[in-house]
Protein backbone atom coordinates (compact mmCIF):
# COMPACT_ATOMS: atom_id res chain seq x y z
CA UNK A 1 51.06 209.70 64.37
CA UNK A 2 54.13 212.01 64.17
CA UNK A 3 57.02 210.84 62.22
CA UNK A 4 60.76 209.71 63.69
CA UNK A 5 64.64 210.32 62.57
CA UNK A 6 65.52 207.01 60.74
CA UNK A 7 68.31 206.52 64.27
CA UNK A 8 65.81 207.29 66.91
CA UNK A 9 62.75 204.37 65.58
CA UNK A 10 62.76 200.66 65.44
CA UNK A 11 59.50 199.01 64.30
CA UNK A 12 58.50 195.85 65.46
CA UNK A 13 56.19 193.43 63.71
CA UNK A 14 55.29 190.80 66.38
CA UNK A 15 52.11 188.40 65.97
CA UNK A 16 49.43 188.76 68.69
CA UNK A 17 46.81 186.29 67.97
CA UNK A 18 44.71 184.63 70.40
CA UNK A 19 45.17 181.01 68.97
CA UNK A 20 49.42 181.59 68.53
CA UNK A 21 49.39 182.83 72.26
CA UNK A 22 50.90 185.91 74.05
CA UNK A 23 54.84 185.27 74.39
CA UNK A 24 56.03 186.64 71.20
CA UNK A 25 54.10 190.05 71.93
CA UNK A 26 55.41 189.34 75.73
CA UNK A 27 59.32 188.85 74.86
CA UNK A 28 58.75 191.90 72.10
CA UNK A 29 57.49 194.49 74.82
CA UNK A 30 60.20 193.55 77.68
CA UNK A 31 63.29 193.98 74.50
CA UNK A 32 61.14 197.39 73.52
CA UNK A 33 61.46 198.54 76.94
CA UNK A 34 65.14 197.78 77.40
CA UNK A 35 65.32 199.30 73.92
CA UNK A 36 63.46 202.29 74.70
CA UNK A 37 65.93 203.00 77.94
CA UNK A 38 68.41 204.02 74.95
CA UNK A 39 66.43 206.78 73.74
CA UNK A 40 64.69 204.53 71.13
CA UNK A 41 61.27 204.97 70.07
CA UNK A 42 59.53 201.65 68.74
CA UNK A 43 56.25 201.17 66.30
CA UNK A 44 55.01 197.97 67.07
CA UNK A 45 52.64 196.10 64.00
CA UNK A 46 50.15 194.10 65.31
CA UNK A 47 47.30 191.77 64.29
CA UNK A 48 43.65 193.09 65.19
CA UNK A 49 43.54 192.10 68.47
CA UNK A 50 41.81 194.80 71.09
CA UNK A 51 43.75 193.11 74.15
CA UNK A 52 47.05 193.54 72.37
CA UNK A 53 46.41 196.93 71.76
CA UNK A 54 45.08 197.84 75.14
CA UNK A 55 48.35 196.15 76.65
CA UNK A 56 50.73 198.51 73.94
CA UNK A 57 48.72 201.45 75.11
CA UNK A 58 49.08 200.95 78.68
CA UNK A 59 52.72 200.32 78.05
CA UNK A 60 53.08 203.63 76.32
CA UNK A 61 53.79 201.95 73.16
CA UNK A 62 53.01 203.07 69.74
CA UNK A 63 51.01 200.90 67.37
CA UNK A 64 49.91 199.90 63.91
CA UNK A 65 46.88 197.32 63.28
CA UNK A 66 47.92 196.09 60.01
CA UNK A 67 45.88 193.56 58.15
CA UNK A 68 46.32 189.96 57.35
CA UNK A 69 47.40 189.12 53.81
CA UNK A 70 49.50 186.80 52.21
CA UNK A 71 53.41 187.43 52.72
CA UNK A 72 55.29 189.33 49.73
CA UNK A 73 51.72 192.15 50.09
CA UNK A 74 52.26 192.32 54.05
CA UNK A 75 56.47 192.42 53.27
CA UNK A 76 55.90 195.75 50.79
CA UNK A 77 53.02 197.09 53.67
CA UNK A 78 56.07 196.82 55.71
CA UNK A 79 58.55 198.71 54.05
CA UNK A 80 56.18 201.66 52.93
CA UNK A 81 55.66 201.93 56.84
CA UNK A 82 59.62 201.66 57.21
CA UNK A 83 60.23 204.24 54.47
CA UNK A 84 57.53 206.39 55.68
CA UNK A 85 58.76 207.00 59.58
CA UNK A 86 62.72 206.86 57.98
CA UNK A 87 62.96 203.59 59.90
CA UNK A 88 66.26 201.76 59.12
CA UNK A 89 65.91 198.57 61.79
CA UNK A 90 62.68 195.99 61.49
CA UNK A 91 62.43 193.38 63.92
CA UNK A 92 60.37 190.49 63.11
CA UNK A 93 58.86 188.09 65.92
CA UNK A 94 56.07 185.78 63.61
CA UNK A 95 56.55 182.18 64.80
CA UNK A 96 55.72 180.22 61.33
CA UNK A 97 55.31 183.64 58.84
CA UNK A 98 58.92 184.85 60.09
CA UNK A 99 61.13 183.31 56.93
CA UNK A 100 58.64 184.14 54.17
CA UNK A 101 58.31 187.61 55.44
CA UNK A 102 62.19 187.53 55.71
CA UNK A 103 62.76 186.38 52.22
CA UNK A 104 60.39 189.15 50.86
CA UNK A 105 61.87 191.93 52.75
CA UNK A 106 65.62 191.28 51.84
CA UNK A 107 64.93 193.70 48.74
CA UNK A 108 64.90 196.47 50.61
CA UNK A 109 67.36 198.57 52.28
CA UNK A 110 66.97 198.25 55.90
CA UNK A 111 68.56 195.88 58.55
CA UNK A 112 66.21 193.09 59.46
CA UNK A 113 66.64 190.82 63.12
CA UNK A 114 64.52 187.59 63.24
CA UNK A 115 63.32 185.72 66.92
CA UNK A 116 63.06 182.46 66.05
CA UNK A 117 61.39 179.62 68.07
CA UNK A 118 61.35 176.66 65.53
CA UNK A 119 59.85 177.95 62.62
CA UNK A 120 62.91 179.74 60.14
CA UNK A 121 65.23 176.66 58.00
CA UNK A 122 66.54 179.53 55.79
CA UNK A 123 68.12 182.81 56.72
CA UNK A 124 67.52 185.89 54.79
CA UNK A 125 67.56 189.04 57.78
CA UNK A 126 70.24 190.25 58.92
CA UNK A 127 70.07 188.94 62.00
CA UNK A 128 68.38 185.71 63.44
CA UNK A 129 68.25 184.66 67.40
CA UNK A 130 67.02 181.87 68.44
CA UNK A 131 66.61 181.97 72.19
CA UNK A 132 65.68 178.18 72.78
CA UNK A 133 68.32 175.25 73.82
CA UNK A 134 66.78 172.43 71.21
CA UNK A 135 69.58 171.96 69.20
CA UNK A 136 67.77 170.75 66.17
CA UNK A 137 65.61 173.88 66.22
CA UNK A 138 69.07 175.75 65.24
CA UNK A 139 70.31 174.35 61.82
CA UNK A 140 69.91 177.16 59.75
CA UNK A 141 70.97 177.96 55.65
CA UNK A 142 72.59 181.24 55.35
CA UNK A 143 71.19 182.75 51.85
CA UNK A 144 72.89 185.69 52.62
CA UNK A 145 76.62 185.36 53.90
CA UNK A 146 76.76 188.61 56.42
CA UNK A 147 73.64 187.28 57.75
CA UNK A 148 74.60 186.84 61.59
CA UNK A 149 73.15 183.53 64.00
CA UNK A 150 72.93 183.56 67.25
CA UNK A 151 71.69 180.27 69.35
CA UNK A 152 70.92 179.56 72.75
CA UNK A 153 69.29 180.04 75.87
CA UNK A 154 71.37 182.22 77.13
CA UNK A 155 69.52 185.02 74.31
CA UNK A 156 66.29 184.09 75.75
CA UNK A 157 64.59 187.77 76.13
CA UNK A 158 62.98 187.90 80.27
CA UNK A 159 62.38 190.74 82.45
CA UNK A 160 64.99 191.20 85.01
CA UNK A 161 62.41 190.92 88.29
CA UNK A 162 62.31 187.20 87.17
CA UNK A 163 65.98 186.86 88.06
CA UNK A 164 65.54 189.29 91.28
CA UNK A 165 62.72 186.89 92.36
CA UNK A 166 64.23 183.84 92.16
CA UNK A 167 63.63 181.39 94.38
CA UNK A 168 65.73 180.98 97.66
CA UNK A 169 63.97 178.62 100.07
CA UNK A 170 60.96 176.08 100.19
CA UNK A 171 57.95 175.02 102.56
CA UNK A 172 58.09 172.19 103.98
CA UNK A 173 54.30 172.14 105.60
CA UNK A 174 51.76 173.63 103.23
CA UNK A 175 53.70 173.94 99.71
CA UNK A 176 52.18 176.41 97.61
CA UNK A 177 51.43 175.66 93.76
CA UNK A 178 50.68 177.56 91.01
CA UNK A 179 49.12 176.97 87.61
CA UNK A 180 50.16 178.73 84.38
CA UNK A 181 49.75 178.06 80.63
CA UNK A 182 50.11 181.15 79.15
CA UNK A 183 48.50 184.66 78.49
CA UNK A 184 46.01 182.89 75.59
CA UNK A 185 45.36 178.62 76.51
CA UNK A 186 43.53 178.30 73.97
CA UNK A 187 42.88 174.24 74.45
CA UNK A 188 41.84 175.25 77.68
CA UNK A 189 44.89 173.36 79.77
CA UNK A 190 43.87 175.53 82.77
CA UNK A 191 41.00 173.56 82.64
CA UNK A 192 42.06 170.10 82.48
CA UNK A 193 44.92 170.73 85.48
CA UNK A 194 42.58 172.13 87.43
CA UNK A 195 40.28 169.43 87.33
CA UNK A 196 43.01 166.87 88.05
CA UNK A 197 44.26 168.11 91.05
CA UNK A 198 40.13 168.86 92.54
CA UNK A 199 40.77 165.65 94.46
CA UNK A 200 43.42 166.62 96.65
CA UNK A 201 41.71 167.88 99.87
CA UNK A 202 44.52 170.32 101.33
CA UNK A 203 46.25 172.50 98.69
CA UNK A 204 47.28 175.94 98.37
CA UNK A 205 46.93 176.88 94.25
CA UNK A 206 46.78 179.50 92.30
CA UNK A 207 45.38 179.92 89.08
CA UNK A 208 47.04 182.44 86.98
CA UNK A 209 44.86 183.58 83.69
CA UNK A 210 46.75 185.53 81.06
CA UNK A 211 45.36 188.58 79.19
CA UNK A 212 44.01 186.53 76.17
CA UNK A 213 42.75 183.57 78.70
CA UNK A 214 39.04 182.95 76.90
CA UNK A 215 37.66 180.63 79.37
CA UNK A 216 37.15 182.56 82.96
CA UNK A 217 33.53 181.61 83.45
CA UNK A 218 34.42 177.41 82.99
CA UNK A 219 37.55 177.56 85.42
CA UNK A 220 35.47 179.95 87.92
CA UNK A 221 32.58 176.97 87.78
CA UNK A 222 35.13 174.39 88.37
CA UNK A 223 36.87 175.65 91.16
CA UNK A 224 33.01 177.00 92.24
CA UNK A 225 32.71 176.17 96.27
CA UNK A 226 36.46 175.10 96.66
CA UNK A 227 38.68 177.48 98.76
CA UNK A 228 41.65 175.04 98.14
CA UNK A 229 41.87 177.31 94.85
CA UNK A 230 42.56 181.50 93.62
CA UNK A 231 42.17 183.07 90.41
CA UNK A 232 44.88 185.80 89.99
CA UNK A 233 43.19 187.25 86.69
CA UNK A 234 45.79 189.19 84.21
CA UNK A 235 48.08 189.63 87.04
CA UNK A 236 50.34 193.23 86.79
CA UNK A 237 53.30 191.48 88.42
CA UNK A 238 53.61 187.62 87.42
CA UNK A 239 57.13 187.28 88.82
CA UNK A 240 55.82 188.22 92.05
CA UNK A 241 53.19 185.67 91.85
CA UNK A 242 55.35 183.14 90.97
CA UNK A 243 57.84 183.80 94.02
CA UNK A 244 55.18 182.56 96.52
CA UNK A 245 54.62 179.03 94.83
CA UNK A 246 56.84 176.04 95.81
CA UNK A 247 55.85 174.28 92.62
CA UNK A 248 54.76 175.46 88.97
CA UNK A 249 52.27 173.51 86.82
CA UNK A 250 52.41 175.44 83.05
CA UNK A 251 53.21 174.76 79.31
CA UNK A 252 56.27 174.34 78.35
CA UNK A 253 56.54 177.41 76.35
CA UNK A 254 57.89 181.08 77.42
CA UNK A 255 56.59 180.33 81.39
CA UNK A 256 59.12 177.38 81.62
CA UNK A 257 61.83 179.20 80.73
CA UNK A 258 60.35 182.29 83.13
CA UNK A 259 60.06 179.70 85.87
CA UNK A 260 63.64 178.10 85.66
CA UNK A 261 64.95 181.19 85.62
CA UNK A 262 63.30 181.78 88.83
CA UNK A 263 64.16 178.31 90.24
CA UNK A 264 60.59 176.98 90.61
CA UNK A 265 60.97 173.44 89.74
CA UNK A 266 57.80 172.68 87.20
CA UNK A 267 55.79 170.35 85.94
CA UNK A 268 55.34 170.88 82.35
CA UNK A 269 53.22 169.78 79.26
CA UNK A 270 53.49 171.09 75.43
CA UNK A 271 50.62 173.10 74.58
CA UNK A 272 51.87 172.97 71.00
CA UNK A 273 53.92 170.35 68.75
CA UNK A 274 57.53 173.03 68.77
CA UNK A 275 57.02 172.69 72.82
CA UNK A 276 57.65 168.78 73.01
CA UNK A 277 61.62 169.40 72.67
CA UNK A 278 61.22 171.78 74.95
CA UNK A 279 59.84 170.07 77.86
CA UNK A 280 61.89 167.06 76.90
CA UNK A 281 65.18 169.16 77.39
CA UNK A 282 64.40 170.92 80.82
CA UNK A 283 63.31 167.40 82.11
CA UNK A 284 66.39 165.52 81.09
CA UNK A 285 68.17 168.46 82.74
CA UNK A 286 66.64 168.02 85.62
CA UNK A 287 64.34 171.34 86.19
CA UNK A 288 61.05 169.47 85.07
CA UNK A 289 58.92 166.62 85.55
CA UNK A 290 57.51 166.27 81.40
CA UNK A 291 53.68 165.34 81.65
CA UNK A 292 53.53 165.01 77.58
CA UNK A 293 51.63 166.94 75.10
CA UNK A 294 48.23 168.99 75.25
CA UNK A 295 45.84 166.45 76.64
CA UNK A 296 47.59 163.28 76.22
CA UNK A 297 49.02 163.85 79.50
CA UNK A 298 46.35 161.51 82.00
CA UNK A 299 44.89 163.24 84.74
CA UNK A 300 46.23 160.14 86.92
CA UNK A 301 49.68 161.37 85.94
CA UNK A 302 49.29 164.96 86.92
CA UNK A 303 47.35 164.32 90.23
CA UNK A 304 50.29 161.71 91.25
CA UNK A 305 53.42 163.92 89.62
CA UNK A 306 52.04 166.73 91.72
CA UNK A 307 51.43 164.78 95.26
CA UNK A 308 55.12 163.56 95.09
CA UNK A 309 56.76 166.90 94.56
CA UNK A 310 54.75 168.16 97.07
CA UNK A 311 55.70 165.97 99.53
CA UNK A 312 59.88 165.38 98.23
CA UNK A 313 61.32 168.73 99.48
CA UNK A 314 65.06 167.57 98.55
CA UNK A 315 63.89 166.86 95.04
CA UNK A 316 62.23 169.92 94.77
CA UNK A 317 65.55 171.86 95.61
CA UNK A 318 67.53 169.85 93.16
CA UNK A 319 65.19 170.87 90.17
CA UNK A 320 65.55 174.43 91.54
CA UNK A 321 69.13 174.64 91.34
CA UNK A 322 69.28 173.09 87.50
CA UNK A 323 67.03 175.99 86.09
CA UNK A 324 69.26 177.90 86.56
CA UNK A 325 71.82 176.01 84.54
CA UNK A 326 69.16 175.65 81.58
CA UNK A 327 68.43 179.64 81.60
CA UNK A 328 70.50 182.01 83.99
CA UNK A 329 68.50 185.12 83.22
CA UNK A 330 71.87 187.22 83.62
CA UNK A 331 72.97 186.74 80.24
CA UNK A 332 71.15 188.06 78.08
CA UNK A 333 73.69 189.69 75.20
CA UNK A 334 71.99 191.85 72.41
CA UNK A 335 73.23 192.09 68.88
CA UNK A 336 74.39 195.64 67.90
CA UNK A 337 71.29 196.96 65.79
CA UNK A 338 73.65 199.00 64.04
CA UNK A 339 76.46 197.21 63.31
């Protein structure tokens, strides 16, 4: 692996495990390739996971497998990587691991941005965004004073064909739905909707499976002999696949904020405990009906959430237009890496 100028390389430590799901690694590639459009070259460190690597390959992206290990010995693996390619900027992206590894890297002398979700109290990087709207998730301790914050959805980090998809119009005979939770699902949610909505005898839905998506032969069983039902397996395009649905059934993770920004009003449950504010926010706003979390959510509730939506156009178009209130897609301001 040849070595970079210390302004030309920004490395990127981003989790990619199948149990913490696919949207940091997601979120990571589509900044990387805005990044890389300014002559940057990026080293992403990544778990050992052969789908994540496959997907940074494909993506022309440059990669590191590094091990797992406890946090101050994966913070020094770090910086002899940094000081080895003359790297100046680390970005971190590690959900729960994303302070410690902070803390332990604000020895050394290079600039260090955070993503945060709901995991970081304390602030020791340079930098910290977090990209979500849940207020509580933003009450942060500076350690450091020059440390800089920066709060809100209007940071959250999507690929611009979401926004130039967005939703414009609806059907009023035939309304197409589609089902996502995630590139990983590891509880299986796919599953669980699927099997909810088997008694509805007319319905157009597809079933979107993400790269990391475990369980293909169990939802390929379930929907076995039932045309009402397509599997769209790793799809290239997701935006695209989204555009064609008149109603969204997913977690309430990065694919809610994807679908608002699209306008496809959603019906959402938390795959995850940090999710539940989440969903609770884009309901109250108005872009989603909030099912609950994981499997809590009654299969009575999804099956009769879904046949009113489908058949309440108006309402439909209302939750449209206040996704795009929650996340806009347009704004998306970056913090100077060099400043």
């Amino acid at each position: 692996m040849k070595r970079y100028l210390s302004k030309q390389l920004i490395v990127m430590r981003c989790i990619a495990d199948r149990q913490k799901g696919y949207g940091n690694l997601v979120r990571c590639i589509t900044l990387a390739k805005e990044l890389r459009k300014k002559k940057y070259q990026i080293l992403f460190l990544i778990d050992d996971e052969k789908q994540a690597s496959k997907i940074l390959v494909k993506q022309k992206f440059s990669h590191k497998i590094i091990p797992k290990e406890e946090s101050r010995e994966q913070a020094d693996r770090i910086a002899k990587i940094m000081n080895f390619f003359s790297s100046r900027i680390l970005l971190l992206d590690m959900r729960e691991y994303g302070e410690s590894l902070s803390k332990h890297l604000s020895k050394y002398d290079f600039k260090t941005v955070v993503i945060d979700d709901a995991w970081c109290k304390n602030v020791y990087a340079d930098v910290i965004v977090n990209v979500t709207p849940v207020k509580q998730y933003h009450r942060y301790k500076k350690i450091r004073k020059k440390s800089k914050i920066y709060v809100g959805a209007k940071y959250f980090i999507a690929d611009k064909k979401f926004l130039r998809y967005r939703k414009t119009s609806f059907r009023l005979r035939a309304p197409r739905i589609i089902i996502s939770m995630g590139g990983s699902d590891p509880e299986d949610l796919t599953s669980f909707v699927v099997k909810s909505l088997l008694s509805i005898s007319k319905i157009q839905a597809t079933i979107i499976l993400g790269p990391l998506y475990s369980h293909y032969n169990k939802i390929q069983n379930t929907i076995k002999n039932n045309d009402n039902f397509t599997i769209i397996n790793k799809p290239k395009n997701i935006w695209l696949e989204f555009s064609k649905s008149d109603l969204a059934i997913s977690n309430a993770g990065n694919t809610l904020f994807e679908l608002a920004i699209m306008g496809i009003p959603t019906i959402c449950m938390a795959a995850v405990k940090h999710q539940i504010p989440y969903a609770k926010i884009f309901a109250e706003k108005g872009f989603a009906k909030d099912l609950g979390y994981e499997r809590k959510a009654a299969k009575k509730a999804i099956l009769s959430t879904t046949l009113n939506l489908l058949h309440d156009e108006l309402l439909r178009v209302k939750m449209s237009k206040a996704g795009s209130i929650i996340v806009d897609g347009k704004d998306r301001k970056s913090t100077r890496l060099n400043s």
